[in-house]
Protein backbone atom coordinates (compact mmCIF):
# COMPACT_ATOMS: atom_id res chain seq x y z
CA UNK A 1 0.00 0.00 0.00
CA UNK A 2 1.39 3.59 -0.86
CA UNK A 3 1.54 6.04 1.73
CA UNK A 4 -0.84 8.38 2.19
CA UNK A 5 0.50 12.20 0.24
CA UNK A 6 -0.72 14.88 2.68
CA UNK A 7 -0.38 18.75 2.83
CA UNK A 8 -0.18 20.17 6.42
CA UNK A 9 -1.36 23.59 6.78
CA UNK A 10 -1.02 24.38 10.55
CA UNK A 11 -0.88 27.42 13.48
CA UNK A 12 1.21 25.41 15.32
CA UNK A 13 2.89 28.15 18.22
CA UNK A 14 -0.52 29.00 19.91
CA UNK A 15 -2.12 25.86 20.92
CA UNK A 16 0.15 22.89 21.35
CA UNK A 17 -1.90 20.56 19.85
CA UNK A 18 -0.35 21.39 16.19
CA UNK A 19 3.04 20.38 17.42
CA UNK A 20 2.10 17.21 18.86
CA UNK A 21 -0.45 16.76 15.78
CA UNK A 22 3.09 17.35 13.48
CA UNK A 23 5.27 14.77 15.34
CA UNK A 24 2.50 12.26 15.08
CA UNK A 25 2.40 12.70 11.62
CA UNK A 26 6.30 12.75 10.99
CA UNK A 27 6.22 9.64 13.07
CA UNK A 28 3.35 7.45 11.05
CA UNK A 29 4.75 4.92 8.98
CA UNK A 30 2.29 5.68 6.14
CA UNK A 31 2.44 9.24 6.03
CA UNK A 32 4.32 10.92 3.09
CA UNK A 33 4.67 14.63 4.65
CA UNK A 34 4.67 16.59 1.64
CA UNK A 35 5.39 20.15 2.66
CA UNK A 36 4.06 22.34 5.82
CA UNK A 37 2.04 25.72 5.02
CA UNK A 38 1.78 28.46 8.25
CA UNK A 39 -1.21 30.67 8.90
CA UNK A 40 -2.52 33.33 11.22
CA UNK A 41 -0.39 36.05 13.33
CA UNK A 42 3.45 35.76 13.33
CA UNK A 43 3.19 32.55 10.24
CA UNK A 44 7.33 32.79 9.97
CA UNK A 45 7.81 32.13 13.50
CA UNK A 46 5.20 29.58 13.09
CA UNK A 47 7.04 28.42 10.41
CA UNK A 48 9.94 28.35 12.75
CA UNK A 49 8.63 25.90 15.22
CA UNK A 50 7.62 23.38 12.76
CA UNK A 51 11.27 23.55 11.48
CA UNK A 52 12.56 22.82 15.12
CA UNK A 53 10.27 19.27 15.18
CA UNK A 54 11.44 18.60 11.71
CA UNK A 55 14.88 19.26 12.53
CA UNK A 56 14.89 17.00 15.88
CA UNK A 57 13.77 13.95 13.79
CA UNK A 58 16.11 15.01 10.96
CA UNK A 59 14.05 15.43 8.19
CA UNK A 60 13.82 18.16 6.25
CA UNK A 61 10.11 19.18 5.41
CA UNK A 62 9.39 21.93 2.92
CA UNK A 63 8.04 24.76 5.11
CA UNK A 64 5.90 27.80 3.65
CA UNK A 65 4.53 30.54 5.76
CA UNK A 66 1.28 31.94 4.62
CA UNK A 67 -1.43 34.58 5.06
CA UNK A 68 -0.91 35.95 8.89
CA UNK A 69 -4.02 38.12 8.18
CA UNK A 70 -7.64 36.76 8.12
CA UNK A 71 -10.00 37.53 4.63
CA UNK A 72 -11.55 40.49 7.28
CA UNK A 73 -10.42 40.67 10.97
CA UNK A 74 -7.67 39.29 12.96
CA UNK A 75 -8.45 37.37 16.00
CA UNK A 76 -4.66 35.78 16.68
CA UNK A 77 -1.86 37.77 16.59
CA UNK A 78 0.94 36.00 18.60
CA UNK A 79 2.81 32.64 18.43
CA UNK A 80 3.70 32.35 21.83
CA UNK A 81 5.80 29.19 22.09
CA UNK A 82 8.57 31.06 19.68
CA UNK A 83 9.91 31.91 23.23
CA UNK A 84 11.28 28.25 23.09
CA UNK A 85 13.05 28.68 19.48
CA UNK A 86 16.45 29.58 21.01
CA UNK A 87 16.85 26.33 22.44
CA UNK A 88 16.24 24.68 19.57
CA UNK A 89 17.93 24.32 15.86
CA UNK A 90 15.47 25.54 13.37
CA UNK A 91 15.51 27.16 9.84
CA UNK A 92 15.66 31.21 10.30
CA UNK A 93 14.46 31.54 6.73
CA UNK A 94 11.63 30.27 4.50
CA UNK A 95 10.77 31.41 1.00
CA UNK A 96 7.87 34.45 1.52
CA UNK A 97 4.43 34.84 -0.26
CA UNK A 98 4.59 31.52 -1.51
CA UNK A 99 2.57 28.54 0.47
CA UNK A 100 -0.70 29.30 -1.35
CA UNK A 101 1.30 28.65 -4.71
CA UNK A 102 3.12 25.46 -3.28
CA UNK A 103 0.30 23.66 -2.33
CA UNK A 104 -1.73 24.37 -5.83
CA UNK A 105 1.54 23.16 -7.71
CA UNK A 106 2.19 20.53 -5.28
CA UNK A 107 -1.97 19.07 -5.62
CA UNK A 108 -1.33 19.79 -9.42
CA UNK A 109 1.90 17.84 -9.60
CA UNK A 110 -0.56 14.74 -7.69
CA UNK A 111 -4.16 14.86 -9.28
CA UNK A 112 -6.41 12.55 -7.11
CA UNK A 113 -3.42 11.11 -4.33
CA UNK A 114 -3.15 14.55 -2.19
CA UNK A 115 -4.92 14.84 1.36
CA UNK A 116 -5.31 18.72 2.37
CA UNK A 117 -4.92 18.65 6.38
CA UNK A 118 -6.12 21.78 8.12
CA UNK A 119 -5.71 22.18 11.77
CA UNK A 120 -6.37 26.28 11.59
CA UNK A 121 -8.12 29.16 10.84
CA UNK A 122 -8.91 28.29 7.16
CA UNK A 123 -7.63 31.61 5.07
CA UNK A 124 -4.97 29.70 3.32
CA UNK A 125 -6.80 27.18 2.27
CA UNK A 126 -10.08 29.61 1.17
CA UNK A 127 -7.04 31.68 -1.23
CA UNK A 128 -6.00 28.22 -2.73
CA UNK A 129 -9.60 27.34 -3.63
CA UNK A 130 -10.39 31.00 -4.38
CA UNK A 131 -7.34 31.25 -6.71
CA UNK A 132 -7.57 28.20 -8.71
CA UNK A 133 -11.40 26.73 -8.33
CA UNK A 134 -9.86 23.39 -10.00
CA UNK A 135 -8.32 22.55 -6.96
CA UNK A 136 -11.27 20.73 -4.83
CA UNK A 137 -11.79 18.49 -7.75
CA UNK A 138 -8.35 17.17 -7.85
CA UNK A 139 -7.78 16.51 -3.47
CA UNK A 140 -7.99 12.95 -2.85
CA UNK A 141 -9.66 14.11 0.10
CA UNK A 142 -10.11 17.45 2.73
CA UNK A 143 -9.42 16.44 6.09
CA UNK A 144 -10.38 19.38 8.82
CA UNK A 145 -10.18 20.28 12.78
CA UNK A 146 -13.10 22.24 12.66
CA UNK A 147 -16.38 23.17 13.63
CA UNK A 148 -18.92 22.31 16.05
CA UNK A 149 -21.67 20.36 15.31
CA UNK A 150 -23.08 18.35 18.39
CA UNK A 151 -24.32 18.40 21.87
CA UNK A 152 -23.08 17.53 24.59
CA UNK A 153 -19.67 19.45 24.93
CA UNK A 154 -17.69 19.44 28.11
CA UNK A 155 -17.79 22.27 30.15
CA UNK A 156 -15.42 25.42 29.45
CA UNK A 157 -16.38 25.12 25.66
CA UNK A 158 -19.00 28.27 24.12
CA UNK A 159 -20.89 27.36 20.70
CA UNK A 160 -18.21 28.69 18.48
CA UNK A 161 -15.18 26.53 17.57
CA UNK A 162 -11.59 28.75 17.12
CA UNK A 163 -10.54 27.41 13.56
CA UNK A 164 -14.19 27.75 12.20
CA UNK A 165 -14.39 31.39 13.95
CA UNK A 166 -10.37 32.38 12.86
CA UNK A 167 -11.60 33.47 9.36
CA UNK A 168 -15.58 32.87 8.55
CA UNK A 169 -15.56 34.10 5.32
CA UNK A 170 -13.03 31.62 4.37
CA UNK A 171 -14.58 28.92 6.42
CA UNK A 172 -17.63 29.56 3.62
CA UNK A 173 -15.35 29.05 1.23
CA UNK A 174 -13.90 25.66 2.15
CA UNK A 175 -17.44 24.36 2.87
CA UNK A 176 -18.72 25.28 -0.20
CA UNK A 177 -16.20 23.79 -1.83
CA UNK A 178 -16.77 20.49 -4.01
CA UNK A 179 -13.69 17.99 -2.43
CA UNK A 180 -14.99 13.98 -3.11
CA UNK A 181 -14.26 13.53 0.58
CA UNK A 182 -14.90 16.85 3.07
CA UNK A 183 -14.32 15.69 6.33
CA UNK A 184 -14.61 17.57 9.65
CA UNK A 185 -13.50 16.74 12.68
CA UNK A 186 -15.66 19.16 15.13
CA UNK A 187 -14.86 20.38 18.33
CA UNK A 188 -17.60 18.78 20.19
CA UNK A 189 -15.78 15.50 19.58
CA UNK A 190 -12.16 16.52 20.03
CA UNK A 191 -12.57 17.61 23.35
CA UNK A 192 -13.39 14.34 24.82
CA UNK A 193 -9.61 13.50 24.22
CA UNK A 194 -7.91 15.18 26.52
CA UNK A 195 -4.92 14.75 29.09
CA UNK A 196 -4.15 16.89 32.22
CA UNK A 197 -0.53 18.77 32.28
CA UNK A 198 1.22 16.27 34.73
CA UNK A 199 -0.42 13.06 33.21
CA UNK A 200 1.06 14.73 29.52
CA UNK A 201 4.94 15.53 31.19
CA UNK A 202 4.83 12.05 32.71
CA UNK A 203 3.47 10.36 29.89
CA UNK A 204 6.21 11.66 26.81
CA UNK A 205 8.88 12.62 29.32
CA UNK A 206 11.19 9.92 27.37
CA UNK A 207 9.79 10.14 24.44
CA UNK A 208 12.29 11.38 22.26
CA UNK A 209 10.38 12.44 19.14
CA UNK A 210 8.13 14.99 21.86
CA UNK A 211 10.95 16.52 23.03
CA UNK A 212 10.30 20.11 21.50
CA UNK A 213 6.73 19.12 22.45
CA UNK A 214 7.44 19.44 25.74
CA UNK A 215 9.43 22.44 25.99
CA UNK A 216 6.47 24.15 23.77
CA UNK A 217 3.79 22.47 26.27
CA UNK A 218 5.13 24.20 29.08
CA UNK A 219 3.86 27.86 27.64
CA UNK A 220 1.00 26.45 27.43
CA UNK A 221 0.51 24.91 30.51
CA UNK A 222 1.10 28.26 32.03
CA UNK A 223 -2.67 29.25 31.36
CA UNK A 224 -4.03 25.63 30.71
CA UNK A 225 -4.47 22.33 32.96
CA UNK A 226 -3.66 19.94 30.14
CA UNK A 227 -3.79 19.05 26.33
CA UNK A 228 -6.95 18.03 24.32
CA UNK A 229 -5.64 16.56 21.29
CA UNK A 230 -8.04 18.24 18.72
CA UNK A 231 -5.49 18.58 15.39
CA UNK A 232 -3.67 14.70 16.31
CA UNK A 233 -7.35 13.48 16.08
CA UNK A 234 -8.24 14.78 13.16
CA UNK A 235 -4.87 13.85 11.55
CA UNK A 236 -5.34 9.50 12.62
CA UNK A 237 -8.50 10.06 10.72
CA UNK A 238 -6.56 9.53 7.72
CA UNK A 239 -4.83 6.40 8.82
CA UNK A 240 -7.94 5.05 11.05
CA UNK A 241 -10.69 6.18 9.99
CA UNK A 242 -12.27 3.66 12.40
CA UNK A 243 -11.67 5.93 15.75
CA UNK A 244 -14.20 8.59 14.77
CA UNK A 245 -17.49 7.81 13.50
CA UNK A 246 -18.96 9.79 10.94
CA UNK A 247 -22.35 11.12 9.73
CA UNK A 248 -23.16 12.43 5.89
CA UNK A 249 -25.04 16.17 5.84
CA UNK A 250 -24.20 19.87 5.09
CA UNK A 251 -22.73 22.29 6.73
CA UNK A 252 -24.24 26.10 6.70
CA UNK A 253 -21.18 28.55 8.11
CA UNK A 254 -22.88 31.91 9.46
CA UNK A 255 -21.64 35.34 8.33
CA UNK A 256 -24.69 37.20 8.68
CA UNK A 257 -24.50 37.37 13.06
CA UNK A 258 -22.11 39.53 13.64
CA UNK A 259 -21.73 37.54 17.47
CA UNK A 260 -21.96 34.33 15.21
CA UNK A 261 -19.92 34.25 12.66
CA UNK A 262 -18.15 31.24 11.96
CA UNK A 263 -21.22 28.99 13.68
CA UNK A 264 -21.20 25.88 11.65
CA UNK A 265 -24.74 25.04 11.79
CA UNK A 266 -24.85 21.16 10.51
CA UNK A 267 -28.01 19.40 9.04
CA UNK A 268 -27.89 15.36 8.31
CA UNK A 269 -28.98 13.92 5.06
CA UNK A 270 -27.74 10.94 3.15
CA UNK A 271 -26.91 13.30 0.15
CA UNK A 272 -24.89 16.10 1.61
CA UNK A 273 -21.41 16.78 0.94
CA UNK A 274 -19.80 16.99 4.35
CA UNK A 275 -18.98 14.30 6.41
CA UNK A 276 -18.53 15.04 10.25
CA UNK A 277 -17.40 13.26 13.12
CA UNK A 278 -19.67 12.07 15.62
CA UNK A 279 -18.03 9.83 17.94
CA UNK A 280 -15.02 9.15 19.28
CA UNK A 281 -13.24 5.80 20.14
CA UNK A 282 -11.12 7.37 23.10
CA UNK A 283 -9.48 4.60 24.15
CA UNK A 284 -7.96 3.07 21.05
CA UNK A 285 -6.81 6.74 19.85
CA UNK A 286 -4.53 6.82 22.79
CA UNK A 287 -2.85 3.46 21.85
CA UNK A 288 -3.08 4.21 18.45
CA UNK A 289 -1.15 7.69 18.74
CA UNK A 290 0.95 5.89 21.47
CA UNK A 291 2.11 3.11 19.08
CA UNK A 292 2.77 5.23 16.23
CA UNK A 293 5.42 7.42 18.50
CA UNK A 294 7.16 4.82 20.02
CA UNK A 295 5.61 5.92 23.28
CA UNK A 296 4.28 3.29 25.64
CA UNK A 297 0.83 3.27 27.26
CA UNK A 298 -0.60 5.62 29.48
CA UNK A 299 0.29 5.54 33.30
């Protein structure tokens, strides 16, 4: 079986979810890490920390920053865990203005084999389909951490989900978008796999591969309790598709409300477009993401 061609486009710095999401990836077996694309506030020193993972496990990823400015208004400004950069090696450097182009050349180059991963507010991705329309046609598939869809939600969590929210108008976009395989992985399930700060540290502590992870983790453990694993979720989708359950329908984004925007409102029907998580099989993602980092189980 070939491995699977995939396009990360990532705001890994804020959250730590995108770096652990990026060492699970450059860890699977079957994954064929085609190039890296940076959005939102600060995308080179985004761009930056992805080159510090990719540097730790010695390979050498093309790396693209993109937009840092949403279709209309900013909401995230700042990638926090650059603080860590001086301790590790990283690229200082990475070519400018170009991401949107590398991913339409690099889809182009592989009609029909190329996986889109999005773990972020969606304005790359709404440029690339905005720029050539072609593009949706020729994904092998659109894999997405976004969205809310469902109740119940744990506590802590409002209606609106942060990538969905990040840029609306290019949230439309994507959605309206005709990919053979739209998948979203919403909020409302991604939160139900989540670890507390000292289970995390004691869990990766000698896990070589997280090692950046960790450093990262502690800025944001500083304001968090733990990690929910929202972006490495929706990235084992795409090697086991078994540990979510998903439901066929269509997805309506909001721009009218102002307070709203960026709601994805989500009816079912055999015939939609969209497919959307529903369910999570918590247990088996841990071992899952466990065995594919050479970590051992949980303690």
């Amino acid at each position: 079986m070939s491995k699977h061609k995939i396009l990360l486009d990532t705001d890994i710095g804020t959250d730590m979810d995108d770096a652990v999401c990026l060492v699970y990836l450059l860890s699977h077996p079957d994954c064929d890490l085609l190039g890296i694309t940076t959005v939102t506030g600060e995308a080179t020193k985004r761009a930056m920390l992805a080159s510090a993972i990719c540097k730790h496990v010695s390979r050498d990823i093309p790396i693209y920053p993109g937009a840092e400015n949403p279709l209309v208004v900013l909401k995230q400004q700042l990638a926090q865990q650059a603080a860590c950069l001086p301790r590790w090696k990283h690229k200082a450097s990475f070519p400018a203005g170009e991401a949107v182009e590398f991913m339409r050349k690099t889809i182009r180059k592989y009609p029909g084999e190329v996986t889109l991963l999005t773990i972020a507010p969606l304005t790359n991705i709404g440029l690339l389909f905005s720029v050539d329309p072609e593009i949706p046609r020729l994904l092998r598939g659109l894999v997405m951490m976004c969205g809310r869809f469902f109740e119940p939600i744990p506590d802590g969590y409002g209606p609106l989900e942060w990538n969905a929210i990040g840029d609306p108008h290019a949230t439309a976009i994507v959605y309206r978008s005709g990919v053979r395989i739209h998948r979203s992985v919403g909020l409302d399930v991604t939160a139900k796999v989540y670890m507390p700060a000292d289970e995390f540290r004691r869990t990766f502590r000698n896990v070589k591969v997280m090692e950046p992870v960790l450093d990262f983790a502690e800025i944001w453990f500083k304001d968090w309790p733990g990690s929910t694993f929202h972006d490495p979720l929706a990235a084992a989708t795409i090697f086991e598709p078994g540990l979510v359950t998903f439901q066929k329908g269509m997805v309506d984004v909001d721009l009218k409300d102002s307070a709203s925007q960026g709601l994805t409102r989500w009816t079912a029907t055999d015939s939609g477009p969209h497919e959307i998580g529903s369910e999570v099989d918590k247990e088996n993602y841990f071992i899952h993401f466990m065995t594919v980092i050479g970590g051992k189980n949980r303690t």
